[in-house]
Protein backbone atom coordinates (compact mmCIF):
# COMPACT_ATOMS: atom_id res chain seq x y z
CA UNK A 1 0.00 0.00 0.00
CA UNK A 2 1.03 3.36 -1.08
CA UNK A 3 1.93 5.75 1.76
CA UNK A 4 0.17 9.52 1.24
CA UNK A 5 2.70 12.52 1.35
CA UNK A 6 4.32 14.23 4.80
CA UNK A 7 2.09 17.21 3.61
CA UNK A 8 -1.35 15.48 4.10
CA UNK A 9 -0.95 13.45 7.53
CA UNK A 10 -2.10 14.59 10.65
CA UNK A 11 -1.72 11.57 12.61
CA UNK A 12 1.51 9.46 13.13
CA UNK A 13 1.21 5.86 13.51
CA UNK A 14 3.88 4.17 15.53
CA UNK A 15 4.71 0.67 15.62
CA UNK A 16 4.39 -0.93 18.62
CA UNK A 17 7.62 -3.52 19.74
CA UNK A 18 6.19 -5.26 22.71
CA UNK A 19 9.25 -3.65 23.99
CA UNK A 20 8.85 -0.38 25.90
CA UNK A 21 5.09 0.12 25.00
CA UNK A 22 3.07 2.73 26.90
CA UNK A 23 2.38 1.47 30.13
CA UNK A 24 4.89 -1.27 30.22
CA UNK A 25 5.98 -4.24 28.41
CA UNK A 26 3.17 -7.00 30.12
CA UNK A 27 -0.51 -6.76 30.65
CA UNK A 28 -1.05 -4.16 27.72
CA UNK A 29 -2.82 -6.20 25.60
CA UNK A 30 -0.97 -5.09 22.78
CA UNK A 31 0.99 -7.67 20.58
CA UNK A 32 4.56 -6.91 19.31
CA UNK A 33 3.81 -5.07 15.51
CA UNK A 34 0.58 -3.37 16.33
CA UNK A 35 0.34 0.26 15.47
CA UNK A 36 -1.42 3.18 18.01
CA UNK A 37 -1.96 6.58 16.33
CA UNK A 38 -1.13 9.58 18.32
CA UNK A 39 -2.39 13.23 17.94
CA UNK A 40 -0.77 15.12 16.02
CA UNK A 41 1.86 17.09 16.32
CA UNK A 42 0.62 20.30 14.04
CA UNK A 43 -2.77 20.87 15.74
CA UNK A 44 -2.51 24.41 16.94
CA UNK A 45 -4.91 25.28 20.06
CA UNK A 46 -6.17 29.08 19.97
CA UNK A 47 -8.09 29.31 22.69
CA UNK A 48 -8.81 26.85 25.79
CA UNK A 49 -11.69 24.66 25.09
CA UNK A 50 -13.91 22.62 27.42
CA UNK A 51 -16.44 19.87 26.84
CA UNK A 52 -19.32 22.00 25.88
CA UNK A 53 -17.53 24.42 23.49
CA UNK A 54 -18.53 24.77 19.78
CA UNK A 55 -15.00 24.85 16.67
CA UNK A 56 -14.74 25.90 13.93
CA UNK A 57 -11.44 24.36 12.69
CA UNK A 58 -10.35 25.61 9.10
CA UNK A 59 -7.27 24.12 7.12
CA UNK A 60 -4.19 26.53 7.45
CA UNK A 61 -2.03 24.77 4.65
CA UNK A 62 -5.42 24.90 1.38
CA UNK A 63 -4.02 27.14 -1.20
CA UNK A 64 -6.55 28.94 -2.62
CA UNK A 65 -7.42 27.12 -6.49
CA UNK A 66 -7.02 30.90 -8.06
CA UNK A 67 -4.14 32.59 -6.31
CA UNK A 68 -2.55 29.77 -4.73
CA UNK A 69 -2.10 31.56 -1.49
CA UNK A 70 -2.62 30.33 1.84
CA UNK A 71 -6.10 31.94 2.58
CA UNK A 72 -6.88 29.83 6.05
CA UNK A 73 -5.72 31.81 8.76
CA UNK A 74 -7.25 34.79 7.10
CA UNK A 75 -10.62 33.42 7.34
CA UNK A 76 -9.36 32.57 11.14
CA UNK A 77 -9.02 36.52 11.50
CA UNK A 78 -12.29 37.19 9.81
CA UNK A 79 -14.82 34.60 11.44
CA UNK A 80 -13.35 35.13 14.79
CA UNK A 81 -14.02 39.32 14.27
CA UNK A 82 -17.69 37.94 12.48
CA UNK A 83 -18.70 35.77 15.54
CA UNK A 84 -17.98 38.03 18.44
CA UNK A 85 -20.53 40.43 16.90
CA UNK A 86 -23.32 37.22 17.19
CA UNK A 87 -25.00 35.17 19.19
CA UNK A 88 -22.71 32.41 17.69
CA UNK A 89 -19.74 33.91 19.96
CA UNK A 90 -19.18 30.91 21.93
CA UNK A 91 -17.18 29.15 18.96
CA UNK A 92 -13.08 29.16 19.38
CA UNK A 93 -11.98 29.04 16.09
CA UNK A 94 -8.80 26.94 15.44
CA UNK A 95 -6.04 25.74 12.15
CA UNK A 96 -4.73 22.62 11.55
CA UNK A 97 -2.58 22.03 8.86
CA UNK A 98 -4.55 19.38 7.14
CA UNK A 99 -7.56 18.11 6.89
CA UNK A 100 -6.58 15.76 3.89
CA UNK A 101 -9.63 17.72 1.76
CA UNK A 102 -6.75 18.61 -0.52
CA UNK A 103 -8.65 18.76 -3.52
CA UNK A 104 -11.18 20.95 -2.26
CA UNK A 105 -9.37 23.51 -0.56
CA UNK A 106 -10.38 25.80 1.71
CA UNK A 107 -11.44 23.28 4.22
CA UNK A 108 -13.69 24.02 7.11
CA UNK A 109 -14.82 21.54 9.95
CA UNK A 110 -17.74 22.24 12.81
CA UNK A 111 -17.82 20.19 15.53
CA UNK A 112 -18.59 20.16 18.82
CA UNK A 113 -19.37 17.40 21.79
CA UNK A 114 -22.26 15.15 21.73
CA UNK A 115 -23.22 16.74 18.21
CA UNK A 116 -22.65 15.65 14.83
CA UNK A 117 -20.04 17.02 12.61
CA UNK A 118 -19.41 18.78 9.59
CA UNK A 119 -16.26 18.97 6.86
CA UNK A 120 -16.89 21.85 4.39
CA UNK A 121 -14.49 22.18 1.42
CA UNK A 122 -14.49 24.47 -1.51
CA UNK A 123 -14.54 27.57 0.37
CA UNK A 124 -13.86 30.84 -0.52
CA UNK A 125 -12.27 32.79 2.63
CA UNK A 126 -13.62 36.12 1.00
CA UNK A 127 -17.43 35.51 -0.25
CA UNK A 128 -18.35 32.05 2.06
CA UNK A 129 -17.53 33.70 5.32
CA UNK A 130 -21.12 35.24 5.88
CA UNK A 131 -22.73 31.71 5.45
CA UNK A 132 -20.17 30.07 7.87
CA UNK A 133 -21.54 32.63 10.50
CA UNK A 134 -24.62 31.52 9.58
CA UNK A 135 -24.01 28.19 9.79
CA UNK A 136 -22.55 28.81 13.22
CA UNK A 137 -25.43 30.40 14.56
CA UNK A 138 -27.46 27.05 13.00
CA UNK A 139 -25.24 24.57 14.45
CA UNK A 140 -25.13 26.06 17.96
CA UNK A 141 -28.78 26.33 17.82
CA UNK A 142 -28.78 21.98 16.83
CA UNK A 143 -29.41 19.64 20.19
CA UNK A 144 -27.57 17.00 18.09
CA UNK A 145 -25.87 19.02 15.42
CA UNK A 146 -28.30 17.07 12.56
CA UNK A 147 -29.58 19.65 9.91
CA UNK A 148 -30.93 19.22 6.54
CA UNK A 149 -29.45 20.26 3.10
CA UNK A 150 -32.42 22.60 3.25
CA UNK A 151 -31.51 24.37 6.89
CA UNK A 152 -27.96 25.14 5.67
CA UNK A 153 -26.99 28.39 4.04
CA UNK A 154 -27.30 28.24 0.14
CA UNK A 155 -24.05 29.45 -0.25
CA UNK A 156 -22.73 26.24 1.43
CA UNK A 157 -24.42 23.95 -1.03
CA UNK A 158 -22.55 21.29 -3.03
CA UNK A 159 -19.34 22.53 -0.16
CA UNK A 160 -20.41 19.88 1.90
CA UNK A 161 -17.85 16.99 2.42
CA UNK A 162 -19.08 15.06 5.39
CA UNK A 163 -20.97 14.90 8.48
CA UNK A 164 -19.73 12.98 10.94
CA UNK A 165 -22.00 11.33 13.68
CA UNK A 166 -21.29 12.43 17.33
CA UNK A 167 -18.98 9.82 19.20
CA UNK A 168 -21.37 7.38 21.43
CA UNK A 169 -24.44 8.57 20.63
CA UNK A 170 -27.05 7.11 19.07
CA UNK A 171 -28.41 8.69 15.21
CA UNK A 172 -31.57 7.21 14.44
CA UNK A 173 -33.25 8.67 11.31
């Protein structure tokens, strides 16, 4: 199997020897050759979260499909100075440096705990900004974080790259 680039991992699996494992070498349960993935290294924190707390995490590495620049932490700046003037203030808005949604950069994640979760891609930092806020305000308003194609912002339509069922909690539809 084909490994992807440095550029689009954001985990780092580590082989396991039996040998020096986390937690010492008997009892773990973990056979010599198995692989753990850690957290990555690149995640960049901007402000302290706790379990209740709404992201917005947005790709800092997406060049922009027309200039080629690096538009992400600009759209940090811009939804951070957008939300503060809503009700959707609560969110902390974070970068990571990859969100493997290479091919459909700008990439834009929502998530929060106990509530489904969203990956956005295709986003323009300078004319999809006012329908993140508004998807913001949408999501935080969500018991479960579920919407419909039809509750999103228009703007956002076709962007849509996943949603991603809360952890532990059961989605009937």
């Amino acid at each position: 199997m084909a490994q992807r680039p440095a550029s689009q991992e954001t985990c780092h699996r580590h082989e396991l020897t039996g040998r020096g494992v986390p937690g010492g070498d008997a009892g773990t349960g973990l056979s010599a050759g198995s692989s753990i993935i850690l957290p990555s290294p690149f995640w960049k924190v901007t402000e302290m979260l706790d379990a209740s707390s709404h992201r917005i995490i947005v790709c800092s590495l997406c060049r922009d499909s027309a200039t080629g620049l690096r538009s992400g932490e600009d759209l940090c700046a811009d939804l951070r100075s957008r939300l503060a003037q809503t009700s959707a203030s609560s969110f902390a808005v974070e970068t990571v440096d990859c969100m493997a949604g290479c091919s459909r950069p700008l990439t834009v994640a929502f998530n929060a705990h106990g509530k489904a979760g969203y990956l956005f891609g295709s986003i323009d930092s300078g004319t999809d900004v006012g329908a993140l806020v508004e998807f913001a305000r949408l999501y935080a308003s969500l018991a479960d974080g579920w919407c419909s194609s039809d509750q999103r912002p228009a703007r956002l339509a076709g962007k849509i790259l996943a949603r991603i069922p809360a952890g532990g909690r059961e989605q009937v539809r």
